[in-house]
Every structure is written in structure tokens, then in C-alpha cells.
PDB file of N, CA and C in Angstrom:
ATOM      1  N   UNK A   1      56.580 -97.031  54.449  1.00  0.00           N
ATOM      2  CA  UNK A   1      55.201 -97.348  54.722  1.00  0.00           C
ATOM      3  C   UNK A   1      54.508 -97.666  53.394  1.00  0.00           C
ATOM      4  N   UNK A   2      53.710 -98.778  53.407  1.00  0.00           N
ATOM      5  CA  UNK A   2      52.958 -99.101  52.139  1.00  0.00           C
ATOM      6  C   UNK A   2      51.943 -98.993  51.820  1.00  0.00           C
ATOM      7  N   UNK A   3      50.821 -98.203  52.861  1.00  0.00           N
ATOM      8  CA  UNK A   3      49.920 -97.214  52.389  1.00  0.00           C
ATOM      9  C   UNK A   3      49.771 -96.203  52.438  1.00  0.00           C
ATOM     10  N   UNK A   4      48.928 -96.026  51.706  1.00  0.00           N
ATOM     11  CA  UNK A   4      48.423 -94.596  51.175  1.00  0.00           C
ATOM     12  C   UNK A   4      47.217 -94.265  51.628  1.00  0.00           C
ATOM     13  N   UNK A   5      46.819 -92.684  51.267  1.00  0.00           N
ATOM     14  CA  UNK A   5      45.625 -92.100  51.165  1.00  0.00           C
ATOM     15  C   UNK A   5      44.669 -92.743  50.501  1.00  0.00           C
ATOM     16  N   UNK A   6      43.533 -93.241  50.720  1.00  0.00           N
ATOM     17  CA  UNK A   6      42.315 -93.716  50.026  1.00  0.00           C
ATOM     18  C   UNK A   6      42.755 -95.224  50.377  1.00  0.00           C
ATOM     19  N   UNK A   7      43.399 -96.193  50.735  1.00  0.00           N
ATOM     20  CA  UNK A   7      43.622 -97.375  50.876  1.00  0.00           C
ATOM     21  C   UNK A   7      42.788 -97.881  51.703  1.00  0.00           C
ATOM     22  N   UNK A   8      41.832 -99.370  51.527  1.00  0.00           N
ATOM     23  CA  UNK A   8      41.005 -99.559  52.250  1.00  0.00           C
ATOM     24  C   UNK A   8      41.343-100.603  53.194  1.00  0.00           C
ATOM     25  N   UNK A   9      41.719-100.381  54.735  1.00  0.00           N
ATOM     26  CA  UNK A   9      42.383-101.104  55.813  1.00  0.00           C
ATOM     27  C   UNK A   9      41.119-101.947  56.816  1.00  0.00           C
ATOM     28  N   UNK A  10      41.809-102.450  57.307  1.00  0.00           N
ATOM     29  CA  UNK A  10      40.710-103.683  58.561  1.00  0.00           C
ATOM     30  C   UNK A  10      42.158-102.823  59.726  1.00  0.00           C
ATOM     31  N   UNK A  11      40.840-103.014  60.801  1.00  0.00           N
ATOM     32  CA  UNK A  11      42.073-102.729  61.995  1.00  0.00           C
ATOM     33  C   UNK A  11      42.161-103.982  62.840  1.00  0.00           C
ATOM     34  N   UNK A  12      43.084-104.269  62.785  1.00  0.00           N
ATOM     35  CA  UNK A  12      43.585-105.999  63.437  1.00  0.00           C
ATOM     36  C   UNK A  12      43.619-106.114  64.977  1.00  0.00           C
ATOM     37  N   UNK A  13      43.860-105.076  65.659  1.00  0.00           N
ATOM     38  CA  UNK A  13      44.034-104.889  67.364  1.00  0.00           C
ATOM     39  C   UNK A  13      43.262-103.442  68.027  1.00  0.00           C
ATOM     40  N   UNK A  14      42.951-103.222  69.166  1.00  0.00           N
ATOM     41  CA  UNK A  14      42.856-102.417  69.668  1.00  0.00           C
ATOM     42  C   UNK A  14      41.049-102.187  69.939  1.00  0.00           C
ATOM     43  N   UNK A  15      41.124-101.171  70.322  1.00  0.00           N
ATOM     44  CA  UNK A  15      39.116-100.606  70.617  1.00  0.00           C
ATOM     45  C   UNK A  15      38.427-100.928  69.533  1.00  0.00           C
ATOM     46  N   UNK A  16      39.265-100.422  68.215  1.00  0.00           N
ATOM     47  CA  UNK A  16      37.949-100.943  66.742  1.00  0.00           C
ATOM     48  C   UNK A  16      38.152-102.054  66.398  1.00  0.00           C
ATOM     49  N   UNK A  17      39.108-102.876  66.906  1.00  0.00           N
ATOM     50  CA  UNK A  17      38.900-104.215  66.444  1.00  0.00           C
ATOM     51  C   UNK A  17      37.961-104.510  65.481  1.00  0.00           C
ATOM     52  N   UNK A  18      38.647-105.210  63.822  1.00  0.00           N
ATOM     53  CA  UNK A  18      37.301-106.079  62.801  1.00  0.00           C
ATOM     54  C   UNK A  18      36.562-104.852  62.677  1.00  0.00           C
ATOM     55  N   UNK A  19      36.757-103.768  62.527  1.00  0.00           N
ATOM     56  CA  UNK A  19      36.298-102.334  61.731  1.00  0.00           C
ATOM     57  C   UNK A  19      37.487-102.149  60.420  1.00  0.00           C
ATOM     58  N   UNK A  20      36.459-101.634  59.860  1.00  0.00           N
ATOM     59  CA  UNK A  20      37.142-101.463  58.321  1.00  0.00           C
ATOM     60  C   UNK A  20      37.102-100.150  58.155  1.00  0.00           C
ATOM     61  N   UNK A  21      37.901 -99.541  57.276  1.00  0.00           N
ATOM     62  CA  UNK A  21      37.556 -97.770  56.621  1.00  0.00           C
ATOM     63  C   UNK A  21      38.360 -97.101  56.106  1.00  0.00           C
ATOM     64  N   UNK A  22      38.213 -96.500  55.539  1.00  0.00           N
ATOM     65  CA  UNK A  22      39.181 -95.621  54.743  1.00  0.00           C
ATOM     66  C   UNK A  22      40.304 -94.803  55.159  1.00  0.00           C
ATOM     67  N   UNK A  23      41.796 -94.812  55.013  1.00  0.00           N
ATOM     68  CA  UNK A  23      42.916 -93.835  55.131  1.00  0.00           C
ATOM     69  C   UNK A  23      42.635 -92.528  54.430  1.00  0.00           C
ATOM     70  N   UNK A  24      42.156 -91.110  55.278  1.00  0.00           N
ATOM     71  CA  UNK A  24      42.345 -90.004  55.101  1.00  0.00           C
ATOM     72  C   UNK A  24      43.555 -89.516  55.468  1.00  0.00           C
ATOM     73  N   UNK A  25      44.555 -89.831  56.216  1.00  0.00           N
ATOM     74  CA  UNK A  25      46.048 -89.115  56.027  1.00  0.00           C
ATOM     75  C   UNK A  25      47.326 -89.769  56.577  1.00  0.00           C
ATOM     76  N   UNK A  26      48.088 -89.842  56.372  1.00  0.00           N
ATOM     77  CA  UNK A  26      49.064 -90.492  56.479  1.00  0.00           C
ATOM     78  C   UNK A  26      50.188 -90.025  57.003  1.00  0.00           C
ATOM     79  N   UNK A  27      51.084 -90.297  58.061  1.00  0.00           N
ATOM     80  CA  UNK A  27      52.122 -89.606  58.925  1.00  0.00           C
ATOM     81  C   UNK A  27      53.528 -90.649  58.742  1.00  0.00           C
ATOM     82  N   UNK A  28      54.118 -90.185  57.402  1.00  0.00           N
ATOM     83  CA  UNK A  28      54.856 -91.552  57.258  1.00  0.00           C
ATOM     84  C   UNK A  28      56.327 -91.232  58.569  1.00  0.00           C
ATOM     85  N   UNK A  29      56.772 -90.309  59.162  1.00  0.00           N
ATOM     86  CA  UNK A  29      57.776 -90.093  59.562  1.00  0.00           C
ATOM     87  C   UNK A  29      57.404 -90.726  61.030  1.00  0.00           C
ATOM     88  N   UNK A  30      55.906 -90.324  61.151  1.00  0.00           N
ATOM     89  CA  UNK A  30      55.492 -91.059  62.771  1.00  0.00           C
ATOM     90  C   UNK A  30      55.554 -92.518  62.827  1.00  0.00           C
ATOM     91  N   UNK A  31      54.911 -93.230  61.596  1.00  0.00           N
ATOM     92  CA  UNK A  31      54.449 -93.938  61.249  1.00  0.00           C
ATOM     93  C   UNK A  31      53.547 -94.325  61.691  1.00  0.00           C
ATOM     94  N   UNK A  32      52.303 -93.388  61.547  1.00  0.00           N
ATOM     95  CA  UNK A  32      50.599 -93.144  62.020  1.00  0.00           C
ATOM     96  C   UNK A  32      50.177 -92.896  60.688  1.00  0.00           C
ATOM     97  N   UNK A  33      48.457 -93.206  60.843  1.00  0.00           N
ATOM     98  CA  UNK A  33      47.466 -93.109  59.821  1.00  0.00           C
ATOM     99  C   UNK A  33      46.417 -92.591  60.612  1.00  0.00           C
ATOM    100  N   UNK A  34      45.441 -92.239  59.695  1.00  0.00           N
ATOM    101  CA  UNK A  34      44.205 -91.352  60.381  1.00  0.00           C
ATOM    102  C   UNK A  34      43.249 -92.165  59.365  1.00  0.00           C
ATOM    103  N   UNK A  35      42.106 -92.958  60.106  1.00  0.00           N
ATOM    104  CA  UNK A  35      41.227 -94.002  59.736  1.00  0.00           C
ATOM    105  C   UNK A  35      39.962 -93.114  59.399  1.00  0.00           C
ATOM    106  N   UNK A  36      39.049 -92.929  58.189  1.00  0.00           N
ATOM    107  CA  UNK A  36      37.795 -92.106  58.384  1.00  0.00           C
ATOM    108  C   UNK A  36      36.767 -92.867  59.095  1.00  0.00           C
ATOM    109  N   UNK A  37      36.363 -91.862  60.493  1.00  0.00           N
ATOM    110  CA  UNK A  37      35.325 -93.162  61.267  1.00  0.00           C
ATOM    111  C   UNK A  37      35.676 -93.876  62.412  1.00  0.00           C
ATOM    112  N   UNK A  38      37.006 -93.976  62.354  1.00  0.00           N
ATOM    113  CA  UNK A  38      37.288 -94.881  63.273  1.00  0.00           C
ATOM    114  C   UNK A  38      38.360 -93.880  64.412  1.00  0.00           C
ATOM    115  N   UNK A  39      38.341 -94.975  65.642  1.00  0.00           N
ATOM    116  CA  UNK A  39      38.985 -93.824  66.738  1.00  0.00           C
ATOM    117  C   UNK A  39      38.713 -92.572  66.863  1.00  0.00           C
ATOM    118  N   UNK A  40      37.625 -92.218  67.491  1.00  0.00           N
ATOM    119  CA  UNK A  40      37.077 -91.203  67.189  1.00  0.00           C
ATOM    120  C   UNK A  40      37.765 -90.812  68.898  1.00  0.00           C
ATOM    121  N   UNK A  41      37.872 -89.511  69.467  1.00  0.00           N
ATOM    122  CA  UNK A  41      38.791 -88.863  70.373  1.00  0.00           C
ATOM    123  C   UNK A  41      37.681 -88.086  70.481  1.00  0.00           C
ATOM    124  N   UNK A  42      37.452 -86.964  72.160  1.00  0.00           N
ATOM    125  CA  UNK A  42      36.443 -86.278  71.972  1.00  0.00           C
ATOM    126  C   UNK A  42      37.376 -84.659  72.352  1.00  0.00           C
ATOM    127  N   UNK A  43      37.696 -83.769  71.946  1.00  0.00           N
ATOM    128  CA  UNK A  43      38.812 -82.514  72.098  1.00  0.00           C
ATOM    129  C   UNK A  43      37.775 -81.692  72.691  1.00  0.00           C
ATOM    130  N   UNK A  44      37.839 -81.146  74.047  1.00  0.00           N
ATOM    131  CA  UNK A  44      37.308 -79.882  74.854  1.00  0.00           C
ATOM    132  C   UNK A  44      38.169 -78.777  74.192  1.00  0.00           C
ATOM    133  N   UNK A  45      37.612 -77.751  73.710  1.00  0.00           N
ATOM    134  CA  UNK A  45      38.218 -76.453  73.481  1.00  0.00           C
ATOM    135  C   UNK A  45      37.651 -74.920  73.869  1.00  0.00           C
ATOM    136  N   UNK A  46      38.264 -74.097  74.090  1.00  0.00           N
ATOM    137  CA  UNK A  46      37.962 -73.019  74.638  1.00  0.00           C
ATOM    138  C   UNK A  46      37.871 -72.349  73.688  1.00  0.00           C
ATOM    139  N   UNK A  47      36.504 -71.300  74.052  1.00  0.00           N
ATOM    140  CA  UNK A  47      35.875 -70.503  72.915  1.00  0.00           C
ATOM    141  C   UNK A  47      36.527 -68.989  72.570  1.00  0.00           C
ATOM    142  N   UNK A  48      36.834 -68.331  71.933  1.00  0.00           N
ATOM    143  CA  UNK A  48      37.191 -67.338  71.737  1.00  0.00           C
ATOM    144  C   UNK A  48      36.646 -65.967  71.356  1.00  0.00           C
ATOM    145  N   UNK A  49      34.773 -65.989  71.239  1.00  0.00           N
ATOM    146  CA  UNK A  49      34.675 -64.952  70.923  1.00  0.00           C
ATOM    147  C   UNK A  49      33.380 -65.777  69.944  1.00  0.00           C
ATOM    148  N   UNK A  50      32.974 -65.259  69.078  1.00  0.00           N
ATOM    149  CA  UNK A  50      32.065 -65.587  67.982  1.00  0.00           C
ATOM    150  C   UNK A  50      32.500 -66.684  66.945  1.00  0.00           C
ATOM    151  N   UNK A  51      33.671 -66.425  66.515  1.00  0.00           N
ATOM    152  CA  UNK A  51      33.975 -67.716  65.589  1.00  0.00           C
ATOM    153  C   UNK A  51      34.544 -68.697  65.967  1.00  0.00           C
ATOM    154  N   UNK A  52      34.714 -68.974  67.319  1.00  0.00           N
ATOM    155  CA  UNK A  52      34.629 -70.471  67.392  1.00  0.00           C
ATOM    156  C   UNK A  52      34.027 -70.563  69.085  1.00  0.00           C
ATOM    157  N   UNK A  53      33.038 -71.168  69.278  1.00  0.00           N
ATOM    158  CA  UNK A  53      32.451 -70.955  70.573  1.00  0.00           C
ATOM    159  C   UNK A  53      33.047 -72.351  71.321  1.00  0.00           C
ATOM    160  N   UNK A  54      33.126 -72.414  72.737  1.00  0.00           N
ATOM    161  CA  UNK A  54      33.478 -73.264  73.195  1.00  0.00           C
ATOM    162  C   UNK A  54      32.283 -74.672  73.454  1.00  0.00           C
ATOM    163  N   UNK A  55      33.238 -75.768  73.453  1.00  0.00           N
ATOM    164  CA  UNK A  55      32.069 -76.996  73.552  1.00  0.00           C
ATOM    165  C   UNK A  55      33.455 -78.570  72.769  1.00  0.00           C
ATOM    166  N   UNK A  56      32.567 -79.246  73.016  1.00  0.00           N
ATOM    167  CA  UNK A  56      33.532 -80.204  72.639  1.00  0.00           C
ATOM    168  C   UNK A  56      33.355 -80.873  71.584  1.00  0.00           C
ATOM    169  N   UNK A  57      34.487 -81.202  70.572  1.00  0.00           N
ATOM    170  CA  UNK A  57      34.306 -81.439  69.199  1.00  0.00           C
ATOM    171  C   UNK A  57      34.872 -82.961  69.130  1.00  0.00           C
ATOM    172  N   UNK A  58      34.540 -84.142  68.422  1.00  0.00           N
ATOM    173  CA  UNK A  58      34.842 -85.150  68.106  1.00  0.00           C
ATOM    174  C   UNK A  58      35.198 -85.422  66.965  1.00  0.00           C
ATOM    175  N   UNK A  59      36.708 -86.221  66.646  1.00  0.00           N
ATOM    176  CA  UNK A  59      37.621 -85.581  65.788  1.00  0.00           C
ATOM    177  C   UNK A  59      38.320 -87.163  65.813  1.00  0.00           C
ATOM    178  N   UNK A  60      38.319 -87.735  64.529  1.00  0.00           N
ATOM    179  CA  UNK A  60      39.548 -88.991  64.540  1.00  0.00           C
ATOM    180  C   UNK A  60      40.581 -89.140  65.044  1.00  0.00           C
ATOM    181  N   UNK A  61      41.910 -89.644  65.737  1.00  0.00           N
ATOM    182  CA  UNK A  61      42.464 -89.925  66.138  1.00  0.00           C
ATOM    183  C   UNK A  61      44.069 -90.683  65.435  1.00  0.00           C
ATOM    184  N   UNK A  62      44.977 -90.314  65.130  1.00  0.00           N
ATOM    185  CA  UNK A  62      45.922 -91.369  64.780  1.00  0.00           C
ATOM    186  C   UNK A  62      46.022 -92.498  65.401  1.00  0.00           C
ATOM    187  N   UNK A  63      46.124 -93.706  64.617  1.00  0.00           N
ATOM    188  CA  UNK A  63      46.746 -94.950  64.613  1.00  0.00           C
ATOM    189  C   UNK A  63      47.340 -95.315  64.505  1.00  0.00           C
ATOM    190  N   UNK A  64      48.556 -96.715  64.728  1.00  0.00           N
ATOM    191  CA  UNK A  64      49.861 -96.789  64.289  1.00  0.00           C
ATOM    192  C   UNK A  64      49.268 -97.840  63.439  1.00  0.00           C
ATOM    193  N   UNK A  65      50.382 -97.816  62.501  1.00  0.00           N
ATOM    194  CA  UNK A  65      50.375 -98.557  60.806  1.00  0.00           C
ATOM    195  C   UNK A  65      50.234-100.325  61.131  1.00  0.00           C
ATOM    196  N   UNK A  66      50.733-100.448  62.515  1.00  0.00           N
ATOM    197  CA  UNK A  66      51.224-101.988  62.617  1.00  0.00           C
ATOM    198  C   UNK A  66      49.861-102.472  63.474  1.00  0.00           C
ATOM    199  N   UNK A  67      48.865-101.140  63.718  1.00  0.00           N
ATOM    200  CA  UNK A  67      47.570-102.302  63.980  1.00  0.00           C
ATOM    201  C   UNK A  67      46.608-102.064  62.738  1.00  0.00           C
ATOM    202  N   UNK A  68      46.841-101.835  61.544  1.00  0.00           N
ATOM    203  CA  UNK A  68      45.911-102.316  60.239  1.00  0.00           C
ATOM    204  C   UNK A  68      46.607-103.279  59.522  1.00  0.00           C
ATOM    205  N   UNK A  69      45.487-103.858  58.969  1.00  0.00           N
ATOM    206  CA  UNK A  69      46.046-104.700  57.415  1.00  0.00           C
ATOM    207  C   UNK A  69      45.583-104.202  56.295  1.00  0.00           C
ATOM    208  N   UNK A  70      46.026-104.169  55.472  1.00  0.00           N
ATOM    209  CA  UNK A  70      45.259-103.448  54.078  1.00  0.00           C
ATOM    210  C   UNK A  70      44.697-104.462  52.995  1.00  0.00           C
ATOM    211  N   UNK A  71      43.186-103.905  53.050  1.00  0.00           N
ATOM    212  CA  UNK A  71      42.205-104.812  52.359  1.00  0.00           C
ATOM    213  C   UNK A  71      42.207-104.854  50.597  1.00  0.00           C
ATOM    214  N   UNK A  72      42.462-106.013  49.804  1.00  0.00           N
ATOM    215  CA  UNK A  72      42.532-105.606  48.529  1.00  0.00           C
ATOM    216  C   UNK A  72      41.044-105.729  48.092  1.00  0.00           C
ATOM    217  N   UNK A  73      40.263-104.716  47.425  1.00  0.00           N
ATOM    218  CA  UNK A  73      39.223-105.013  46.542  1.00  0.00           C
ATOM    219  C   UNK A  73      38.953-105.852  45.684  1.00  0.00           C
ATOM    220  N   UNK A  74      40.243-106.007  45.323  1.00  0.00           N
ATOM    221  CA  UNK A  74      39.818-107.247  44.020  1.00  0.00           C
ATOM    222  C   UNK A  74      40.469-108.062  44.274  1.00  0.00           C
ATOM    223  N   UNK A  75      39.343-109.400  43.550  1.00  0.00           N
ATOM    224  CA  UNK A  75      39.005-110.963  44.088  1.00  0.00           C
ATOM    225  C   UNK A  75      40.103-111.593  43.354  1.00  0.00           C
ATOM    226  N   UNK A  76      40.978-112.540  43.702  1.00  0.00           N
ATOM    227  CA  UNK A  76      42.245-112.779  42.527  1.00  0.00           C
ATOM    228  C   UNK A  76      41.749-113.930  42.135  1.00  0.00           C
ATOM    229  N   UNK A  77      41.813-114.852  41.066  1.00  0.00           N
ATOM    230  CA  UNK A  77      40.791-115.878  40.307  1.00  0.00           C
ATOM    231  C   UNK A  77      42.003-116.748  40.901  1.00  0.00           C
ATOM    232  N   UNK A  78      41.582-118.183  40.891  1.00  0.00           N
ATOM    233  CA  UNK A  78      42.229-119.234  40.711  1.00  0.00           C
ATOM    234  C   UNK A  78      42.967-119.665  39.649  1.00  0.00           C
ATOM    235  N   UNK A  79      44.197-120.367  39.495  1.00  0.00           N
ATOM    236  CA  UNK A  79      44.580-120.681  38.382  1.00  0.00           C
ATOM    237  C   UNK A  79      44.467-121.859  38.223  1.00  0.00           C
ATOM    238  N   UNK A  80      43.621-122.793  36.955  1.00  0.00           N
ATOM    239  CA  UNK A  80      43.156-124.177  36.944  1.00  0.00           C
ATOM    240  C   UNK A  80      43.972-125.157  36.266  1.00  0.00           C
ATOM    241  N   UNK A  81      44.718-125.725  37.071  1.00  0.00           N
ATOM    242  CA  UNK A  81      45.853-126.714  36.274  1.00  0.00           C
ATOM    243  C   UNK A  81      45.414-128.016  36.271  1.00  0.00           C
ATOM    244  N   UNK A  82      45.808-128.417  34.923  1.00  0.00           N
ATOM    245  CA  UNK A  82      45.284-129.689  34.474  1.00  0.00           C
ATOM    246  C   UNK A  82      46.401-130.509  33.848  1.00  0.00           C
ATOM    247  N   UNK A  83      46.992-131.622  34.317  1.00  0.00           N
ATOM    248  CA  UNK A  83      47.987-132.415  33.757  1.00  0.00           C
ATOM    249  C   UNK A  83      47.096-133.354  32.700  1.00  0.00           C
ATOM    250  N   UNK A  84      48.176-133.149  31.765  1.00  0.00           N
ATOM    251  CA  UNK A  84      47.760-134.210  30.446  1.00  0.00           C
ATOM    252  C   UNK A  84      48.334-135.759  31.050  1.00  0.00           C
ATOM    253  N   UNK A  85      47.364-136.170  30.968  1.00  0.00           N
ATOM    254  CA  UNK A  85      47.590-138.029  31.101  1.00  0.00           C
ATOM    255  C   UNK A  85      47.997-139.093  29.524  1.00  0.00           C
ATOM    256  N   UNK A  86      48.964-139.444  29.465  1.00  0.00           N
ATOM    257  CA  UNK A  86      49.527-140.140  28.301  1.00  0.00           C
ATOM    258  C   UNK A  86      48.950-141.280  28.428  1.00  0.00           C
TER     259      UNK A  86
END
């Protein structure tokens, strides 16, 4: 897999379609990523007592690697070729 943590991706298919955002974690054996922001999932959980009360928490979602592209920040210049005329 050829990204990483902090890599800044476009998602090419699916619900976020043409959303952009940051890789917070990476599952190279699944070959899933976790997008910050994006695919957001909503998890019902049961409360236990005082430290964690029940209610439902919204929580990112894994993605598979083959619906992002990875966005480069920097702009690559042109190279200006000029043939000498004899």
C-alpha cells in the first residue's frame, strides 16, 4: 500500500464522492484506510453505569484503498524547451 498516515486523498467512488481529507489510520493487511471526516457510521451502544452512558456515537468508518487517489500538494513546474535554430 502506498499511503500513509497524514496523506492527503480525493475519494474517487462511493457516498463521498469528490470529498477530500486526511488519512488518520491505515489497515495495510485489510487494505482499508480511515478518512478524517469522511464516512462517518452512526454506532448505538449500551451504557454501563456512569462512565459510559448509553446513546449513539458517530465515528468514521473504513474505506478500501482502491476508492481514493492521493492528492500531491505540490504544483510540479513545466519544463521549457527551446530548440536552437541554425
Amino acid at each position: 500500500m502506498k499511503l500513509k498516515v497524514g496523506d492527503r486523498v480525493k475519494v474517487i467512488t462511493g457516498k463521498e464522492k469528490g470529498k477530500e481529507g486526511t488519512i488518520t489510520k491505515t489497515m495495510a493487511k485489510l487494505n482499508r484506510i480511515v478518512i478524517e471526516g469522511l464516512n462517518i457510521i452512526k454506532k448505538h451502544t449500551k451504557g454501563d453505569g456512569q462512565k459510559n452512558p448509553s446513546g449513539i456515537i458517530e465515528r468514521e468508518a473504513s474505506m478500501d484503498v482502491s476508492n481514493v487517489k492521493k492528492i500531491d500538494g505540490k504544483l510540479k513546474k513545466e519544463k521549457k524547451t527551446t530548440k536552437k535554430v541554425k
